[in-house]
PDB file of N, CA and C in Angstrom:
ATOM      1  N   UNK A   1      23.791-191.513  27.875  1.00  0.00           N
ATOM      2  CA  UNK A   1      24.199-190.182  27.500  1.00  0.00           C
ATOM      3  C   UNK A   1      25.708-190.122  27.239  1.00  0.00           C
ATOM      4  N   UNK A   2      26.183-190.925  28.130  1.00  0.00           N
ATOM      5  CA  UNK A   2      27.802-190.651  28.202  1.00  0.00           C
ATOM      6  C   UNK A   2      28.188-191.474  26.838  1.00  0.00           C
ATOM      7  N   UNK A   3      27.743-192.663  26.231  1.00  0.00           N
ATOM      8  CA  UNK A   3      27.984-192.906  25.272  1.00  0.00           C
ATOM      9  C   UNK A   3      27.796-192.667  24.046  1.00  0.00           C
ATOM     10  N   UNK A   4      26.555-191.747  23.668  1.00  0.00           N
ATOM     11  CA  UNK A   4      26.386-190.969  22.841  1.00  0.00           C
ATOM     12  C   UNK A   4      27.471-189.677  22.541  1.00  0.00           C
ATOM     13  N   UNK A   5      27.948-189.262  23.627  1.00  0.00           N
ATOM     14  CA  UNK A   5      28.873-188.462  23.361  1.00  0.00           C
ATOM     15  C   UNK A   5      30.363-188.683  22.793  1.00  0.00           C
ATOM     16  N   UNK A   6      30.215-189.862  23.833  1.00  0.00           N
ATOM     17  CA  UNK A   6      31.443-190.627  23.492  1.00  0.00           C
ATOM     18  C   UNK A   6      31.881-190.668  21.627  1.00  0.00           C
ATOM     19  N   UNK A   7      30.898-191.713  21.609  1.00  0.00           N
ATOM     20  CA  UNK A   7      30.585-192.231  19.900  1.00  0.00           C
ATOM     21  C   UNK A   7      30.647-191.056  19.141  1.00  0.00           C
ATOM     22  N   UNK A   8      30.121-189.798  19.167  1.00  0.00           N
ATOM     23  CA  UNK A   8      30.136-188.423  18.438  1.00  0.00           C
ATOM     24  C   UNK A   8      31.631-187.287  18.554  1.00  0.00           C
ATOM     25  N   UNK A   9      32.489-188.535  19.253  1.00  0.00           N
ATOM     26  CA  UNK A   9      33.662-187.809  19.326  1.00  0.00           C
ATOM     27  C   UNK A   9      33.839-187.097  19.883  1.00  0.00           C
ATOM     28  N   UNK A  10      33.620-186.408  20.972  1.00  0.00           N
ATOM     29  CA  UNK A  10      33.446-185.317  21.616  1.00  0.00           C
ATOM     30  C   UNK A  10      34.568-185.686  22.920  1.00  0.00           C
ATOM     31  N   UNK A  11      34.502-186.710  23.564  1.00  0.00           N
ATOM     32  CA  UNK A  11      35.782-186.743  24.317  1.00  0.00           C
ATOM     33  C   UNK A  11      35.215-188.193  24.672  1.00  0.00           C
ATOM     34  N   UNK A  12      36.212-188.948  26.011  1.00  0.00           N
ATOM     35  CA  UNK A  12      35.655-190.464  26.284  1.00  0.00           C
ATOM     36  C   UNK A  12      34.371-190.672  27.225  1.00  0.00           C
ATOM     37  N   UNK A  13      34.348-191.831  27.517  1.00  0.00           N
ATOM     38  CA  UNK A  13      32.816-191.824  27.896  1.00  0.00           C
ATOM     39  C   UNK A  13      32.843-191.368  29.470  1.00  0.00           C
ATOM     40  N   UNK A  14      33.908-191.466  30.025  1.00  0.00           N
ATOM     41  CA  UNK A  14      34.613-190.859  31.430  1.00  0.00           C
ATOM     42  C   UNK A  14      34.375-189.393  31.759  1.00  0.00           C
ATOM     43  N   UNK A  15      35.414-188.836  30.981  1.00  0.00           N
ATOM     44  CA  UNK A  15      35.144-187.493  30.551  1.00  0.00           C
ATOM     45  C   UNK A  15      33.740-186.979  30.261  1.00  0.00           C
ATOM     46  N   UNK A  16      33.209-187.725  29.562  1.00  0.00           N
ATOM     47  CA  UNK A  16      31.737-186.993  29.466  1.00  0.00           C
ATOM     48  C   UNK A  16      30.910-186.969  30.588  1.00  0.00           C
ATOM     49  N   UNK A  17      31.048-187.992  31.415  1.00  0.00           N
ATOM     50  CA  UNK A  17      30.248-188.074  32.995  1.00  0.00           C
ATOM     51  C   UNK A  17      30.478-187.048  33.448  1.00  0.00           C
ATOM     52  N   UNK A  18      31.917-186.806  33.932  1.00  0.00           N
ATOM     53  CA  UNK A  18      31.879-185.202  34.314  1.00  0.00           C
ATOM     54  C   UNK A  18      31.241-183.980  33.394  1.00  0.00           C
ATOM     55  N   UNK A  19      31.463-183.883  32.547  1.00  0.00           N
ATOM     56  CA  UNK A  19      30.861-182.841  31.719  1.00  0.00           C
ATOM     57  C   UNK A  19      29.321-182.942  32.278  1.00  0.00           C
ATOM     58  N   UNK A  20      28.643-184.104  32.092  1.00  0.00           N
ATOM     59  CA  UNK A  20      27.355-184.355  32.498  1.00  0.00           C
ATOM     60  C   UNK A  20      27.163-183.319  33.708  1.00  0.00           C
ATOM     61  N   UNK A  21      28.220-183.745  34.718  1.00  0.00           N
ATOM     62  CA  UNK A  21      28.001-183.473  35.907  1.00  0.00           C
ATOM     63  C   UNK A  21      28.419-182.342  36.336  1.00  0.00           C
ATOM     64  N   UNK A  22      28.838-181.449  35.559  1.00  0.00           N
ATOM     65  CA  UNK A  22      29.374-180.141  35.533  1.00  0.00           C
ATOM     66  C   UNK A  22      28.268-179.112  34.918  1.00  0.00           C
ATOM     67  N   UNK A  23      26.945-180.121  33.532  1.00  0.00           N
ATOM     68  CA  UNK A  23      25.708-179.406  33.534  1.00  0.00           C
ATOM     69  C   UNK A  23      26.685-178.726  31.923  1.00  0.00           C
ATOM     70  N   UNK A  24      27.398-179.281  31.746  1.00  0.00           N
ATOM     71  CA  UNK A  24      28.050-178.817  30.083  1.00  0.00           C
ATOM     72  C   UNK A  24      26.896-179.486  28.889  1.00  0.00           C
ATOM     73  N   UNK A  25      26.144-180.842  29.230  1.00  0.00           N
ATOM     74  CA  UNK A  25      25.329-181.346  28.319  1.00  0.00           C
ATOM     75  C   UNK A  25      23.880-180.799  28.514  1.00  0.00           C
ATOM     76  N   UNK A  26      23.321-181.178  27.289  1.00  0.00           N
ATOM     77  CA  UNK A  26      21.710-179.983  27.469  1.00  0.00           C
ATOM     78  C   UNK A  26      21.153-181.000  26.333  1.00  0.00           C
ATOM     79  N   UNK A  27      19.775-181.806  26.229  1.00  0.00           N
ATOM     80  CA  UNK A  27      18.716-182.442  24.999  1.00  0.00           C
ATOM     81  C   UNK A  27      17.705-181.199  25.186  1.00  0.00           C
ATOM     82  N   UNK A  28      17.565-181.368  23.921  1.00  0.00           N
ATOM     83  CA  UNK A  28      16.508-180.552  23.395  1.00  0.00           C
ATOM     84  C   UNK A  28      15.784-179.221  24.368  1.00  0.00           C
ATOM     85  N   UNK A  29      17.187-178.268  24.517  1.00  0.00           N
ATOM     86  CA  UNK A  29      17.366-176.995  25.397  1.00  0.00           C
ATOM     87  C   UNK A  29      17.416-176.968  26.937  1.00  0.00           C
ATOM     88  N   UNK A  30      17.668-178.499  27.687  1.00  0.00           N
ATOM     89  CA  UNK A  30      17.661-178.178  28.855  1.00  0.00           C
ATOM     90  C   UNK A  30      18.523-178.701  29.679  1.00  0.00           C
ATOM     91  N   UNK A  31      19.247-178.389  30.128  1.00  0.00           N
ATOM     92  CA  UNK A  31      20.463-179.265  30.876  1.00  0.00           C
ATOM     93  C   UNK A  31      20.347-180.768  31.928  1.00  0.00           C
ATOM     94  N   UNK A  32      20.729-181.496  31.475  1.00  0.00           N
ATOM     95  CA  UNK A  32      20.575-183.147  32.035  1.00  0.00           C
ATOM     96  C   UNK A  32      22.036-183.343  32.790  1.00  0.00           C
ATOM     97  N   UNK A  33      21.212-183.358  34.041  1.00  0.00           N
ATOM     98  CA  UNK A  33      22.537-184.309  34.744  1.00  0.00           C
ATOM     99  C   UNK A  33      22.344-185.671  35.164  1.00  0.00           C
ATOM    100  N   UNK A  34      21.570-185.941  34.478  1.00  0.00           N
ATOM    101  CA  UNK A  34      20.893-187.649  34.826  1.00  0.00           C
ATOM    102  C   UNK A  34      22.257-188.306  34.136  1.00  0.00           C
ATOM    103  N   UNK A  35      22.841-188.976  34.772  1.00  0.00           N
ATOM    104  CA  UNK A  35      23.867-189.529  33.997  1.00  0.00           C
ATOM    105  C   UNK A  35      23.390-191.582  33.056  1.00  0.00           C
ATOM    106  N   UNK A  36      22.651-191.753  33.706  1.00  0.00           N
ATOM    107  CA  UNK A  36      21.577-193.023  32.644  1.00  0.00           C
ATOM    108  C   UNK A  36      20.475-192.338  31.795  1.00  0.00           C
ATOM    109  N   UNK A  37      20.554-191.132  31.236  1.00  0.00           N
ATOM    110  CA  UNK A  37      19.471-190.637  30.348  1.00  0.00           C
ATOM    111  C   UNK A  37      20.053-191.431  28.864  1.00  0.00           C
ATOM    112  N   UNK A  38      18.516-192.054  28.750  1.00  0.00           N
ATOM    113  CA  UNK A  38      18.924-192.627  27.479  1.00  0.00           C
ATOM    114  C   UNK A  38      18.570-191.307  26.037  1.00  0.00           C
ATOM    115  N   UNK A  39      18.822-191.700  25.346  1.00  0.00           N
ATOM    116  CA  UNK A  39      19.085-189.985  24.207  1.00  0.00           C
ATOM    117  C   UNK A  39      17.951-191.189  23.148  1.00  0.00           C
ATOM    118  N   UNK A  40      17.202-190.179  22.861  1.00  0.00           N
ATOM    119  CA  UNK A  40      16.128-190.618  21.907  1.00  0.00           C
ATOM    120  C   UNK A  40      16.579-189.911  20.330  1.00  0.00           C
ATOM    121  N   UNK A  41      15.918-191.321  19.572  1.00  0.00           N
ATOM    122  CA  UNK A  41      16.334-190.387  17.942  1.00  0.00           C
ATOM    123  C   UNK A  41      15.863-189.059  17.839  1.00  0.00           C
ATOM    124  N   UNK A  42      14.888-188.466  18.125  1.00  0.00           N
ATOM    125  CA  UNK A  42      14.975-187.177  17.747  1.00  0.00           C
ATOM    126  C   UNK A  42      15.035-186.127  18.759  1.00  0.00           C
ATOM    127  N   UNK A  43      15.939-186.317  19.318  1.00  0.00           N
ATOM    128  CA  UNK A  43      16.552-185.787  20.724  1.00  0.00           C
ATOM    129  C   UNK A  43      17.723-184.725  19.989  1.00  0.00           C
ATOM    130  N   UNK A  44      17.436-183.341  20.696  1.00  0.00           N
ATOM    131  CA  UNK A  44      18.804-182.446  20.240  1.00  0.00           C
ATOM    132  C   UNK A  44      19.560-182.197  21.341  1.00  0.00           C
ATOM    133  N   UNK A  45      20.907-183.232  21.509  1.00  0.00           N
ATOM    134  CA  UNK A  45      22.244-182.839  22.451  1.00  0.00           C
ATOM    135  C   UNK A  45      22.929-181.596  21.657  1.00  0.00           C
ATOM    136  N   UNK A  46      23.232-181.264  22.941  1.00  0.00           N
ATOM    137  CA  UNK A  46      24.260-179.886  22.471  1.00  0.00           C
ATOM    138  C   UNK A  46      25.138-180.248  23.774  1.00  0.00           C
ATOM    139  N   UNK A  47      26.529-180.050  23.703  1.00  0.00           N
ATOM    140  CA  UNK A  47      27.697-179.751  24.157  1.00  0.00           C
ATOM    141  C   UNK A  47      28.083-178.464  24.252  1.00  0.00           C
ATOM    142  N   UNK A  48      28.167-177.386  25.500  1.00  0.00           N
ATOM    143  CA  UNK A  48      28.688-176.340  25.317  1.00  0.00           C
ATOM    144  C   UNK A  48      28.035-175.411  24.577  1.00  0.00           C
ATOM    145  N   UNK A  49      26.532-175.672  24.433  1.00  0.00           N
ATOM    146  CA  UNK A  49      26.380-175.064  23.310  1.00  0.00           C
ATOM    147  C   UNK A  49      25.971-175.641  21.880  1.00  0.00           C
ATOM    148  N   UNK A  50      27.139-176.211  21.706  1.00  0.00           N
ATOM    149  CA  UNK A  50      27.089-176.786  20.454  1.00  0.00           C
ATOM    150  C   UNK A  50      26.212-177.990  19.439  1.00  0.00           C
ATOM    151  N   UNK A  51      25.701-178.509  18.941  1.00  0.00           N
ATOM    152  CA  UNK A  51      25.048-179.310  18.760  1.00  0.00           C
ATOM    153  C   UNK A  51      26.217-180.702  18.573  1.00  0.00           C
ATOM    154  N   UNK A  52      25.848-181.830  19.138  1.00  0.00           N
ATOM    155  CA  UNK A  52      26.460-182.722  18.982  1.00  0.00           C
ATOM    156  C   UNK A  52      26.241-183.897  17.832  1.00  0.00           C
ATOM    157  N   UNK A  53      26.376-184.511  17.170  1.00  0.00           N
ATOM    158  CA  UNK A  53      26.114-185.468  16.043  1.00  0.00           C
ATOM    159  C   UNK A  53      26.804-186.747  16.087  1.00  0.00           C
ATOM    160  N   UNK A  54      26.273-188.023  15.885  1.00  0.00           N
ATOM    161  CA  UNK A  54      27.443-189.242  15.892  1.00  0.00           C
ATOM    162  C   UNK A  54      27.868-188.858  14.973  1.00  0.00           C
ATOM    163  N   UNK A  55      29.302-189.715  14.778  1.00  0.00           N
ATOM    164  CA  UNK A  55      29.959-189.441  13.225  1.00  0.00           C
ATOM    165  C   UNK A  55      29.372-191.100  12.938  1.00  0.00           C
ATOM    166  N   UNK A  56      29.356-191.070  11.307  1.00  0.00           N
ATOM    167  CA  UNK A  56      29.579-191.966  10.527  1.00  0.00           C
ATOM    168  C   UNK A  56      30.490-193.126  10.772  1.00  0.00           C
ATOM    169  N   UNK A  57      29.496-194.334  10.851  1.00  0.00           N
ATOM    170  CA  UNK A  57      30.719-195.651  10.864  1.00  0.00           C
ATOM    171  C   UNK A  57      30.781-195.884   9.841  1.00  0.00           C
ATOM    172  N   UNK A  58      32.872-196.173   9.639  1.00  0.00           N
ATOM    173  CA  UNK A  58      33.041-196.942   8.709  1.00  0.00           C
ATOM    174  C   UNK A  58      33.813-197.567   9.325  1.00  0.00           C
ATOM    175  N   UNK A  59      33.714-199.371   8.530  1.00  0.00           N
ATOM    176  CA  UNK A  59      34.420-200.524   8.449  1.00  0.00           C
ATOM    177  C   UNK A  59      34.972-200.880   7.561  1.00  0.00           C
ATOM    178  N   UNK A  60      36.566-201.319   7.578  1.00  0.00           N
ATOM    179  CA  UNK A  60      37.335-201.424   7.052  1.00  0.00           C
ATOM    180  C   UNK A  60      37.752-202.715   7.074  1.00  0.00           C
ATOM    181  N   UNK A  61      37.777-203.948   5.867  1.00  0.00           N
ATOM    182  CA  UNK A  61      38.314-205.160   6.229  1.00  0.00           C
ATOM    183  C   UNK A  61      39.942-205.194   5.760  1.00  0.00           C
ATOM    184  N   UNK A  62      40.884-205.469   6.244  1.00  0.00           N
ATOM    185  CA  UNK A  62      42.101-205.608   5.887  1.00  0.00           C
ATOM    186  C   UNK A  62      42.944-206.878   6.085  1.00  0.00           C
ATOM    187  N   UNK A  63      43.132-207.346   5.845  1.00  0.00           N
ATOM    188  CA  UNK A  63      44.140-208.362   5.816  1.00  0.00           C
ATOM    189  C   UNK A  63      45.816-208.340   6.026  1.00  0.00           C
ATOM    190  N   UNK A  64      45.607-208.579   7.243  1.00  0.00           N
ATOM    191  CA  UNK A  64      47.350-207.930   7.945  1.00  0.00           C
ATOM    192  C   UNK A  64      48.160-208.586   7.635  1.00  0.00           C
ATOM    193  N   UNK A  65      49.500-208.162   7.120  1.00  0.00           N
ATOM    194  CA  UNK A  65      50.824-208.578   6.862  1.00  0.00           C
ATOM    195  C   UNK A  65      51.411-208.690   7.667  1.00  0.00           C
ATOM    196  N   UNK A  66      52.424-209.593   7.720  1.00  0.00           N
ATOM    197  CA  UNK A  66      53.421-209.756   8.520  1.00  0.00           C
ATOM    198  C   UNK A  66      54.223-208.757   8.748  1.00  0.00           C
ATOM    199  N   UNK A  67      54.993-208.690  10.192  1.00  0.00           N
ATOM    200  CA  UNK A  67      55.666-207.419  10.543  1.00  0.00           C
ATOM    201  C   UNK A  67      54.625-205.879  11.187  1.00  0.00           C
ATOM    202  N   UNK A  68      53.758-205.705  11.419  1.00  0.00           N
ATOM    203  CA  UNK A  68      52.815-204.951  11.681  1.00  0.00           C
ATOM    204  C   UNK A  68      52.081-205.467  12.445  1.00  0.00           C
ATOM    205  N   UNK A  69      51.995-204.409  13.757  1.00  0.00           N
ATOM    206  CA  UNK A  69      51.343-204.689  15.253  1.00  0.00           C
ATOM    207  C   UNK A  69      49.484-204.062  14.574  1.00  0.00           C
ATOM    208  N   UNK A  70      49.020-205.160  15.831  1.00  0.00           N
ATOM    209  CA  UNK A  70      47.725-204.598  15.408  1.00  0.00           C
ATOM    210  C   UNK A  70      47.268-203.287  17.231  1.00  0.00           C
ATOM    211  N   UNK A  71      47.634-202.329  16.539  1.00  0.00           N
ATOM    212  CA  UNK A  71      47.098-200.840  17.711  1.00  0.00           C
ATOM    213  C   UNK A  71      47.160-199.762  16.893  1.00  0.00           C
ATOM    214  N   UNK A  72      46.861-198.631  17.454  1.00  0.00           N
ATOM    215  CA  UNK A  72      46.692-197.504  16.995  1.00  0.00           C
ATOM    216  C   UNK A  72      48.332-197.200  16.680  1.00  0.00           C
ATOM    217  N   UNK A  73      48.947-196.862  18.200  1.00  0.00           N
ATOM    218  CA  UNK A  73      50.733-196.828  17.917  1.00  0.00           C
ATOM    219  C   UNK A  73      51.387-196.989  18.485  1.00  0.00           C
ATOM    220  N   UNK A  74      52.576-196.936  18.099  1.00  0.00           N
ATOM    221  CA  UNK A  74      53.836-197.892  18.948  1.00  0.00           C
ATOM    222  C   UNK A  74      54.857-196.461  20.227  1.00  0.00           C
ATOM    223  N   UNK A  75      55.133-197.260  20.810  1.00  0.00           N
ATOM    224  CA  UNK A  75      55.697-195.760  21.627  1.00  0.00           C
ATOM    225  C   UNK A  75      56.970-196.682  21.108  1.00  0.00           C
ATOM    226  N   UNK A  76      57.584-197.487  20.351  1.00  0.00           N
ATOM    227  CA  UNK A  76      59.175-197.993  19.726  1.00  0.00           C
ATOM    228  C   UNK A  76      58.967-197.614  18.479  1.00  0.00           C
ATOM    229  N   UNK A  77      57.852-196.998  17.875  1.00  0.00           N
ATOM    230  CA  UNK A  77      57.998-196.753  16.531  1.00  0.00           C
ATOM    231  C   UNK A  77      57.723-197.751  15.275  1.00  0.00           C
ATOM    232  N   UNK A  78      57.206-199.204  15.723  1.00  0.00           N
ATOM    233  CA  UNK A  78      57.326-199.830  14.816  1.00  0.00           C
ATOM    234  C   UNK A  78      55.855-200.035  14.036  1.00  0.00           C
ATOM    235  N   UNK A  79      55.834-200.192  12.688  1.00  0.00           N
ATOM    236  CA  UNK A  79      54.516-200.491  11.868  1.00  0.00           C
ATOM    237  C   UNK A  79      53.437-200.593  12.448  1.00  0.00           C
ATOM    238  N   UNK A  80      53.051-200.078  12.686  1.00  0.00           N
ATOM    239  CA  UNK A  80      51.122-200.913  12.737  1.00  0.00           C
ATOM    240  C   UNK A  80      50.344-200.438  11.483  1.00  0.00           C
ATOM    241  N   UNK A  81      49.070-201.110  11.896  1.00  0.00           N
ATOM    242  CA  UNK A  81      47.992-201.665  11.162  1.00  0.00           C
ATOM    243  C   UNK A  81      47.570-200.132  10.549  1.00  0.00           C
ATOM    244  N   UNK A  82      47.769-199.002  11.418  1.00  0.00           N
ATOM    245  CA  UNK A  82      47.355-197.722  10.878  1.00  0.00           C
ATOM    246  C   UNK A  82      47.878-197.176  10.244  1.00  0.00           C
ATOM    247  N   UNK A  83      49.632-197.465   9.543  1.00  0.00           N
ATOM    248  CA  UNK A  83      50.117-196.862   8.506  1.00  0.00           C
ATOM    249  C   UNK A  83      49.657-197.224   7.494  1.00  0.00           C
ATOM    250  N   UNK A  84      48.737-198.304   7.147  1.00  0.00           N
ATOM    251  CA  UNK A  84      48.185-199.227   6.168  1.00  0.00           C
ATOM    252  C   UNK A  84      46.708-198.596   5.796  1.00  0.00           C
ATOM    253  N   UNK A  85      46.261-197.773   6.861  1.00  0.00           N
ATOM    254  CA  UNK A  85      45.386-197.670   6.217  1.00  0.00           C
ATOM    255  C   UNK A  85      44.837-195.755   6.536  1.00  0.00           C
ATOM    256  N   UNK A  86      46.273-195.647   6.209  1.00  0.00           N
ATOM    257  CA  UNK A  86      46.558-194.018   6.505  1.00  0.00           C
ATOM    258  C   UNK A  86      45.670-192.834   5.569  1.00  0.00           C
ATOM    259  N   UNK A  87      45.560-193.679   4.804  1.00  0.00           N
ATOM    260  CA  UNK A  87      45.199-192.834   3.365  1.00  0.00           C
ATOM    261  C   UNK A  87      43.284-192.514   3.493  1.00  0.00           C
ATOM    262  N   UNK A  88      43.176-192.884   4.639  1.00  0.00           N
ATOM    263  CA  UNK A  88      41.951-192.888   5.006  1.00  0.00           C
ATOM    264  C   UNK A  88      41.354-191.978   5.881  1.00  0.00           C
ATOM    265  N   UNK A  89      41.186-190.760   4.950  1.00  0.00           N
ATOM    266  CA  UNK A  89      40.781-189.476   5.819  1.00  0.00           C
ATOM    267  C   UNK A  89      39.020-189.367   6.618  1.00  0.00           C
ATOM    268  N   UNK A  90      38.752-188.478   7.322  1.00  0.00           N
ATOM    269  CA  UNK A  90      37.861-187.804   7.963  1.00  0.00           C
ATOM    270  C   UNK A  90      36.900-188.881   8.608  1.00  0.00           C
ATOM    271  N   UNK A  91      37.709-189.459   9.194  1.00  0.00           N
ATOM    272  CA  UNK A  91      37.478-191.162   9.784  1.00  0.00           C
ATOM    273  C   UNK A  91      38.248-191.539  11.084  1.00  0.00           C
ATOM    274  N   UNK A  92      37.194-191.585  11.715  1.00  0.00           N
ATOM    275  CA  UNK A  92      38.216-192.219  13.609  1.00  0.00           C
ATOM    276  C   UNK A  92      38.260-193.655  13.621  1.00  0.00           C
ATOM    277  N   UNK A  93      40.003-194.181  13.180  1.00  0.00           N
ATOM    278  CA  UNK A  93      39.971-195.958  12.965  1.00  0.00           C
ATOM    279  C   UNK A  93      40.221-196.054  14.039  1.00  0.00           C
ATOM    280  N   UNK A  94      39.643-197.504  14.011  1.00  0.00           N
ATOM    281  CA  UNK A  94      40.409-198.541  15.501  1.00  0.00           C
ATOM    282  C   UNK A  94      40.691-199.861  15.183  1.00  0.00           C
ATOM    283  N   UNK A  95      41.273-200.081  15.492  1.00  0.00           N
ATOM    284  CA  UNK A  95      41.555-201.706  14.861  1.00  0.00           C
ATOM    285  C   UNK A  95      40.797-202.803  16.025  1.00  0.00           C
ATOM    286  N   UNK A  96      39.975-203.640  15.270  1.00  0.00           N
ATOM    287  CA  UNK A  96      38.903-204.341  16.005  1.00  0.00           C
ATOM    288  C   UNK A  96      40.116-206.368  16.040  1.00  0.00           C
ATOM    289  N   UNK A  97      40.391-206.749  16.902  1.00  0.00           N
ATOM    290  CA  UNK A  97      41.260-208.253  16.430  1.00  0.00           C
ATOM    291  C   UNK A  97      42.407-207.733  17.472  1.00  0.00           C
ATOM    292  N   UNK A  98      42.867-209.284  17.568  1.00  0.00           N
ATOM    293  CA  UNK A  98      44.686-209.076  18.053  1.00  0.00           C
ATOM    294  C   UNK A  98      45.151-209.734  17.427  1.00  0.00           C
ATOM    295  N   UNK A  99      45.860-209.567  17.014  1.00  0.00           N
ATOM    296  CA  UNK A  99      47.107-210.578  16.076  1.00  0.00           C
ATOM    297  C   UNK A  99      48.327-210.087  16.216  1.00  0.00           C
ATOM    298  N   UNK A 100      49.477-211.224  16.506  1.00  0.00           N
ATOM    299  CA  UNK A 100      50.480-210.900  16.768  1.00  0.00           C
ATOM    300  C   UNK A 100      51.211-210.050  15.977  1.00  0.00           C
ATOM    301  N   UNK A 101      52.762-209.602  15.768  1.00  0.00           N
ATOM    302  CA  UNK A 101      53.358-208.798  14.830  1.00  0.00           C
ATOM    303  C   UNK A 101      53.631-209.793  13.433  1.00  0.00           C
ATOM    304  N   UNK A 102      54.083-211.131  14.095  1.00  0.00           N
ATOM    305  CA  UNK A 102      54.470-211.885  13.018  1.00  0.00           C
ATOM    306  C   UNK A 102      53.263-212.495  12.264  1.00  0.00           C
ATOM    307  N   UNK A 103      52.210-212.322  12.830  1.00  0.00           N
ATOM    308  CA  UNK A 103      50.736-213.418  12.445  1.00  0.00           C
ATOM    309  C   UNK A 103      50.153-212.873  11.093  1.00  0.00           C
ATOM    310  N   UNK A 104      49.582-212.980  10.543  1.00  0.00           N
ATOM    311  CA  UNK A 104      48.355-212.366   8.996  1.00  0.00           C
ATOM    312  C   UNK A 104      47.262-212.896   9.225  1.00  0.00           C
ATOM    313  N   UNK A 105      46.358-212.167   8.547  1.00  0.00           N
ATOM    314  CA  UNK A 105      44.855-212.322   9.063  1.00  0.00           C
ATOM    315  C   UNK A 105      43.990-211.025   8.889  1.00  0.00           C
ATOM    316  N   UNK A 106      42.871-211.213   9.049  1.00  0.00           N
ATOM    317  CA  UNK A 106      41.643-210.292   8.739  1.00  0.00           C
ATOM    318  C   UNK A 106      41.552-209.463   9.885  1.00  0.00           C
ATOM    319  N   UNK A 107      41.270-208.201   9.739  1.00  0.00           N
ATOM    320  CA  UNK A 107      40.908-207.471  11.083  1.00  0.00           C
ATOM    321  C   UNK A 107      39.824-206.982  10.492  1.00  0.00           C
ATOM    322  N   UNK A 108      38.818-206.565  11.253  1.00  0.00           N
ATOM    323  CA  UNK A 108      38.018-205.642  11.055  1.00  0.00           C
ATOM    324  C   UNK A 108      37.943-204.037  11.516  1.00  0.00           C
TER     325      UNK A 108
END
């Protein structure tokens, strides 16, 4: 359960345990605090109410340049892998690889 929520963006898979356990999650109209409920395909989660949905995966292959950290971001400010692939709206990236700043190579 907690990872279904997770994956649908809704907050981390931590956070959702509590929610679980606070009785915020509900399948198909009834509130679950089973926190190992596995969620079946035609299962309706709602959050709050709300209906919950995974989002869409997308994968992105890129080929990293030199000078650019592979993370989301820098607390010094310097390049990463996500100014590169900025232009890439209504999409939650993560950069899958480690490679150093100076290294090049494929990430997924």
């Amino acid at each position: 359960m907690n990872k279904f929520i997770s994956n649908a963006g809704v907050c981390s898979r931590r956070q959702a345990d509590e929610y679980i356990k606070a009785g915020y999650v509900s399948v198909n109209d009834a509130v679950v605090l089973e926190m190992g409920y596995k969620v079946k395909p035609k299962d309706v989660v709602k959050f709050k109410n709300k209906k919950v949905q995974n989002e869409k995966k997308v994968y992105i292959l890129l080929n990293k340049p030199k000078g650019y950290l592979t993370t989301v971001s820098d607390d010094r400010e310097r390049q990463t892998v996500m100014d590169l692939v900025s232009t890439v709206k209504d999409a939650r990236l993560y950069p899958v690889g480690r490679l150093d700043r100076n290294s090049t190579g494929v990430l997924c």
